[in-house]
N, C-alpha and C. Protein backbone atom coordinates (compact mmCIF):
# COMPACT_ATOMS: atom_id res chain seq x y z
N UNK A 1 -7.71 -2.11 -47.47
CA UNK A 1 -6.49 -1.43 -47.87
C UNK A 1 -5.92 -0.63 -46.71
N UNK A 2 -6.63 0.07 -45.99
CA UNK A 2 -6.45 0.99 -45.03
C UNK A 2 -5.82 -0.04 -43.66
N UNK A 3 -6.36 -1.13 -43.33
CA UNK A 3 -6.08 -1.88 -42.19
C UNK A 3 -4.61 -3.16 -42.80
N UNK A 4 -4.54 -3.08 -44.24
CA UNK A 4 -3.09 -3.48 -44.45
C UNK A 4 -2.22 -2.20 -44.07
N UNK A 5 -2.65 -1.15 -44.50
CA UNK A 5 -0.98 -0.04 -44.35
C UNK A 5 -1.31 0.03 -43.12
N UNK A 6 -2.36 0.51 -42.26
CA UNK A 6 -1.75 0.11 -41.09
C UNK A 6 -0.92 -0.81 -39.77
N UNK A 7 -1.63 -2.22 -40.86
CA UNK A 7 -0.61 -3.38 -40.12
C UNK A 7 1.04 -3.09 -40.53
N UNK A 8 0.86 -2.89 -41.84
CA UNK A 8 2.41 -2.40 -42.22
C UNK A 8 3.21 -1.63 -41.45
N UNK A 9 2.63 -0.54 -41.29
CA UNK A 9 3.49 0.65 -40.36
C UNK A 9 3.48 0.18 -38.94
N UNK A 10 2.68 -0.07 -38.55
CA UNK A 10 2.66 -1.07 -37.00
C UNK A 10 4.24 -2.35 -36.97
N UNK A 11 4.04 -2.69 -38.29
CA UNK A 11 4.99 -3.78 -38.24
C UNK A 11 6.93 -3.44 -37.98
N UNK A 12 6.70 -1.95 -39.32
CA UNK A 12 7.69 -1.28 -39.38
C UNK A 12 8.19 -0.46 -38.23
N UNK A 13 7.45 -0.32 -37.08
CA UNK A 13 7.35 0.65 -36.15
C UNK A 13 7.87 -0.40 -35.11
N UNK A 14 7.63 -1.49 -35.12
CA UNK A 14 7.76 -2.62 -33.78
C UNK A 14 9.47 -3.10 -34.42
N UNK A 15 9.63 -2.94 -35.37
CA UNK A 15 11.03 -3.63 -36.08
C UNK A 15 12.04 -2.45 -35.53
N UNK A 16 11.41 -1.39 -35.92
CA UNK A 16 12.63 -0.35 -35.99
C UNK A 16 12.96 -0.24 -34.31
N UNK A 17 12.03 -0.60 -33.58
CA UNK A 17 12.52 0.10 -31.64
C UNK A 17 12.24 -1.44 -31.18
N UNK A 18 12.66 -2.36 -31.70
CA UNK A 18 12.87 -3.49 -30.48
C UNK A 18 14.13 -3.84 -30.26
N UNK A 19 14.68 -4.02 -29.11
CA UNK A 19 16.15 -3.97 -29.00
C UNK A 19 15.96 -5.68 -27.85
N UNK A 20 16.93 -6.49 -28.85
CA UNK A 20 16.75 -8.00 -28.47
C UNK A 20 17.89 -8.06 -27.29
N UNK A 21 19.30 -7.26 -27.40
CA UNK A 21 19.84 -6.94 -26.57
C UNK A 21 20.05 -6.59 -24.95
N UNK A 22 18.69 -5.33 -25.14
CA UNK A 22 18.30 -4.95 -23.98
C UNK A 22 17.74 -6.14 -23.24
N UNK A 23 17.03 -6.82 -24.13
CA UNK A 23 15.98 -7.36 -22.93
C UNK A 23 16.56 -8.57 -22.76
N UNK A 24 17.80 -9.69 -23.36
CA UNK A 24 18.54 -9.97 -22.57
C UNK A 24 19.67 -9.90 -21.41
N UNK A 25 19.72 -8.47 -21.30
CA UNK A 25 21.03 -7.89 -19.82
C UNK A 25 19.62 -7.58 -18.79
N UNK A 26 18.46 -7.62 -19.15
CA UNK A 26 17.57 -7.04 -17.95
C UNK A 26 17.43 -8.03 -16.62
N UNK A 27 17.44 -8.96 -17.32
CA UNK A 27 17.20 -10.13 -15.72
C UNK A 27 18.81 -10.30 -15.16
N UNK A 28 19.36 -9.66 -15.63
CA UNK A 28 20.96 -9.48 -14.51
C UNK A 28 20.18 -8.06 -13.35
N UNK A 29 19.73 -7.51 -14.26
CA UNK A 29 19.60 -6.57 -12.86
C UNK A 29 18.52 -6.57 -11.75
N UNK A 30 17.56 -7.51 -11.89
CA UNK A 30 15.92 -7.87 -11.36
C UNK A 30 16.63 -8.31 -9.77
N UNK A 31 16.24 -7.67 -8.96
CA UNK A 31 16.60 -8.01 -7.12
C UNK A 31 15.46 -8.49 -7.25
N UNK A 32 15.72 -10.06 -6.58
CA UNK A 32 14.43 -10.49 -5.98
C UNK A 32 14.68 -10.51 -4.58
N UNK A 33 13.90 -10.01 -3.78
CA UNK A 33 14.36 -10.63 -1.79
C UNK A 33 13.07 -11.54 -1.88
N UNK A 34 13.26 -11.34 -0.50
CA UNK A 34 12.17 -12.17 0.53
C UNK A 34 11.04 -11.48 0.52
N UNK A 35 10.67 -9.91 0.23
CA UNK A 35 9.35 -9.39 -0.17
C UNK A 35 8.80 -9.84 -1.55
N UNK A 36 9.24 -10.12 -2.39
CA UNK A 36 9.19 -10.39 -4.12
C UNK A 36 7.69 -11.79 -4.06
N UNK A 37 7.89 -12.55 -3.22
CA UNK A 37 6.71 -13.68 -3.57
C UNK A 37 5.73 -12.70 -2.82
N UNK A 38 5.75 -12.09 -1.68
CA UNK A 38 4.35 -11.71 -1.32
C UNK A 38 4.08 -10.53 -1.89
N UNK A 39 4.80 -9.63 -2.77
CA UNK A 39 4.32 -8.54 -3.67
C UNK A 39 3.64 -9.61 -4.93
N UNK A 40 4.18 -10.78 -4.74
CA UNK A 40 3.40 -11.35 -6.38
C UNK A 40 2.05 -12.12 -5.91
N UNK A 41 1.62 -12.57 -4.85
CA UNK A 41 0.48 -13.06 -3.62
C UNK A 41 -0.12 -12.32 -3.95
N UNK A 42 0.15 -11.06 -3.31
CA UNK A 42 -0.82 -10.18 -2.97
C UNK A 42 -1.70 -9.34 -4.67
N UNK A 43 -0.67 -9.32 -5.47
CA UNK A 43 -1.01 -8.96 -6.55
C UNK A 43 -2.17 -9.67 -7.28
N UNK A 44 -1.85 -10.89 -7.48
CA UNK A 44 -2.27 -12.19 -7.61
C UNK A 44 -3.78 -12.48 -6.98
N UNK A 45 -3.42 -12.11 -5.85
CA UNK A 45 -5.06 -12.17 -4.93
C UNK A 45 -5.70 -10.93 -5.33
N UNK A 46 -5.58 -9.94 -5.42
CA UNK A 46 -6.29 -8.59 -6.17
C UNK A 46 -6.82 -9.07 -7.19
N UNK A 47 -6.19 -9.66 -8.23
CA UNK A 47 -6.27 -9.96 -9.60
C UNK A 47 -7.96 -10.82 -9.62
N UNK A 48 -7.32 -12.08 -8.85
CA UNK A 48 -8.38 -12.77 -8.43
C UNK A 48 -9.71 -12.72 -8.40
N UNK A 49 -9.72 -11.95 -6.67
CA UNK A 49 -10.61 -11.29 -5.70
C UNK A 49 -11.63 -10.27 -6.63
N UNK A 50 -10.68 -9.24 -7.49
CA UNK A 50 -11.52 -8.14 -7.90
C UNK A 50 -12.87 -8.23 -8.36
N UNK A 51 -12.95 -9.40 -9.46
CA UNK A 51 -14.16 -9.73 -9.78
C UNK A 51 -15.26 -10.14 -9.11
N UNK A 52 -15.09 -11.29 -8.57
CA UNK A 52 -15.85 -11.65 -7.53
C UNK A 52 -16.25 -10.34 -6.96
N UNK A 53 -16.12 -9.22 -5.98
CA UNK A 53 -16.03 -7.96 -5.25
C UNK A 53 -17.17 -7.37 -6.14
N UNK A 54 -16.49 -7.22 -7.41
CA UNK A 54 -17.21 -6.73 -8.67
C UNK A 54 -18.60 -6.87 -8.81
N UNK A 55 -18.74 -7.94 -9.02
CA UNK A 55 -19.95 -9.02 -8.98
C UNK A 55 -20.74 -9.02 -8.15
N UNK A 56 -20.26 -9.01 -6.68
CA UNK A 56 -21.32 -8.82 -5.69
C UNK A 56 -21.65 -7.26 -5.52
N UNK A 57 -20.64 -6.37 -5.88
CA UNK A 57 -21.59 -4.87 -5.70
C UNK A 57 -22.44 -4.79 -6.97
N UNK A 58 -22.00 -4.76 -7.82
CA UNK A 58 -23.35 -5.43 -9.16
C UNK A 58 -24.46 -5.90 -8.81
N UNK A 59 -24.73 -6.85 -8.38
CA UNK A 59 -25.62 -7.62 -7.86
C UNK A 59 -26.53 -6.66 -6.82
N UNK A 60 -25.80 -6.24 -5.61
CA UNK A 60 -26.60 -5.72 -4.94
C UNK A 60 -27.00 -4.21 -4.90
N UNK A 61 -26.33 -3.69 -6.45
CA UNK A 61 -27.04 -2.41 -7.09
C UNK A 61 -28.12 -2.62 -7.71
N UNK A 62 -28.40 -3.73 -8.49
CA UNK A 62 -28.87 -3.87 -9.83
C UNK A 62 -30.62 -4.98 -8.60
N UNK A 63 -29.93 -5.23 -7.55
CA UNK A 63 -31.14 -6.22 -6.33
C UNK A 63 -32.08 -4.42 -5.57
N UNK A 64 -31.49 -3.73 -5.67
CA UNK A 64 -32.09 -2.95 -4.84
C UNK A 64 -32.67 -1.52 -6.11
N UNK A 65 -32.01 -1.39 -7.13
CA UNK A 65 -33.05 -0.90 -8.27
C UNK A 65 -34.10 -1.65 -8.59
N UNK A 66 -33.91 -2.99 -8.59
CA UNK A 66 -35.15 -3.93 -8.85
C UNK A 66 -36.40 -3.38 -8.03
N UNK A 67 -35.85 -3.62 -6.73
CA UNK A 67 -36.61 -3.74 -5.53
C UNK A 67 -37.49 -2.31 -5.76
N UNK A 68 -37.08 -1.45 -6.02
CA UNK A 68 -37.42 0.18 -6.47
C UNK A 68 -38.47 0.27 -7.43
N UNK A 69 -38.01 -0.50 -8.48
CA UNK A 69 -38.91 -0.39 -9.31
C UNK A 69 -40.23 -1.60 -9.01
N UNK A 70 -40.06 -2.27 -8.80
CA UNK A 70 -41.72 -3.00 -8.12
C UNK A 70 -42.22 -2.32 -7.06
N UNK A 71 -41.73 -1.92 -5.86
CA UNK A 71 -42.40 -0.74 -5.41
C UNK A 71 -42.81 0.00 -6.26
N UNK A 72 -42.63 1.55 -7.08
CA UNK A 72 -42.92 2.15 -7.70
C UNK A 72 -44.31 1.40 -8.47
N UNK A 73 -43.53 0.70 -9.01
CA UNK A 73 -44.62 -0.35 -10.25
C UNK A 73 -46.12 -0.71 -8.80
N UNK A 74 -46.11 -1.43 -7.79
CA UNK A 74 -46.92 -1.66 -7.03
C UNK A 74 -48.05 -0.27 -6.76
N UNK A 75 -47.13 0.60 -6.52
CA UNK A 75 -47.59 1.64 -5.99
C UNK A 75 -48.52 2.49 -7.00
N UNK A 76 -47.93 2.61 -8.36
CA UNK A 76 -48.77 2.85 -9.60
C UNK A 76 -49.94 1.68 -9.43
N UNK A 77 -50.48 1.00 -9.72
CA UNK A 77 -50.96 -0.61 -9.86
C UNK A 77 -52.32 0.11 -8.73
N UNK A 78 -51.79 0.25 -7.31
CA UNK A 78 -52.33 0.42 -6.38
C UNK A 78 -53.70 1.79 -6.52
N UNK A 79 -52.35 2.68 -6.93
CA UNK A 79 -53.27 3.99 -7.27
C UNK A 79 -54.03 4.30 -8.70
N UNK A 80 -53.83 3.59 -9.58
CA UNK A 80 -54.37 3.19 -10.96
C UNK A 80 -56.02 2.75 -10.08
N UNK A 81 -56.22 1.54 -9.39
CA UNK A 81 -57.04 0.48 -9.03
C UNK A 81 -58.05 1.61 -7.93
N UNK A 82 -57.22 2.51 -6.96
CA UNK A 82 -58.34 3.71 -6.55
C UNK A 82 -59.00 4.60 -6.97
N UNK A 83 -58.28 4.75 -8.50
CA UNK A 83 -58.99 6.11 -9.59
C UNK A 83 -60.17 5.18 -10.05
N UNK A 84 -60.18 3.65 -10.39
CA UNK A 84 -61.14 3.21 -10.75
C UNK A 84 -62.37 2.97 -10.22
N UNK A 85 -61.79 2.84 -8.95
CA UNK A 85 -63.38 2.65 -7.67
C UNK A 85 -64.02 4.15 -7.15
């Protein structure tokens, strides 16, 4: 009940402020130059790129906590095995 009145008022809310008008006079005013494809490149390659970037600092956070904790873990293991002798 609660997630119908809210689709409702969502619905009523998108009806009452969309103006079909506006957003046909907007591409009269859009300047495109000769910067416009490499602002959309470069955007484009960010978009891309980010993850990948992402992924490898991930990786080599999550490679060198590893690495931490088997040391640690070794090092327990090690000194566990001298209390016994």
């Amino acid at each position: 009940m609660n997630t119908k009145l809210t689709m409702a008022i969502l619905a009523i809310w998108m009806t009452l402020f969309c103006h079909v008008a506006f957003a046909a006079d907007s591409y009269r005013y859009l300047r495109v130059s000769i910067d416009t494809p490499w602002a959309i490149f470069i955007f484009l390659l960010l978009i891309i790129l980010f993850p990948f970037v992402l992924s490898a600092v991930l990786y080599w956070h999550f490679a060198i906590k590893k690495h931490q904790a088997e040391r640690e873990n070794k090092a327990d293991t090690e000194s566990s095995i001298e209390e016994r002798q």
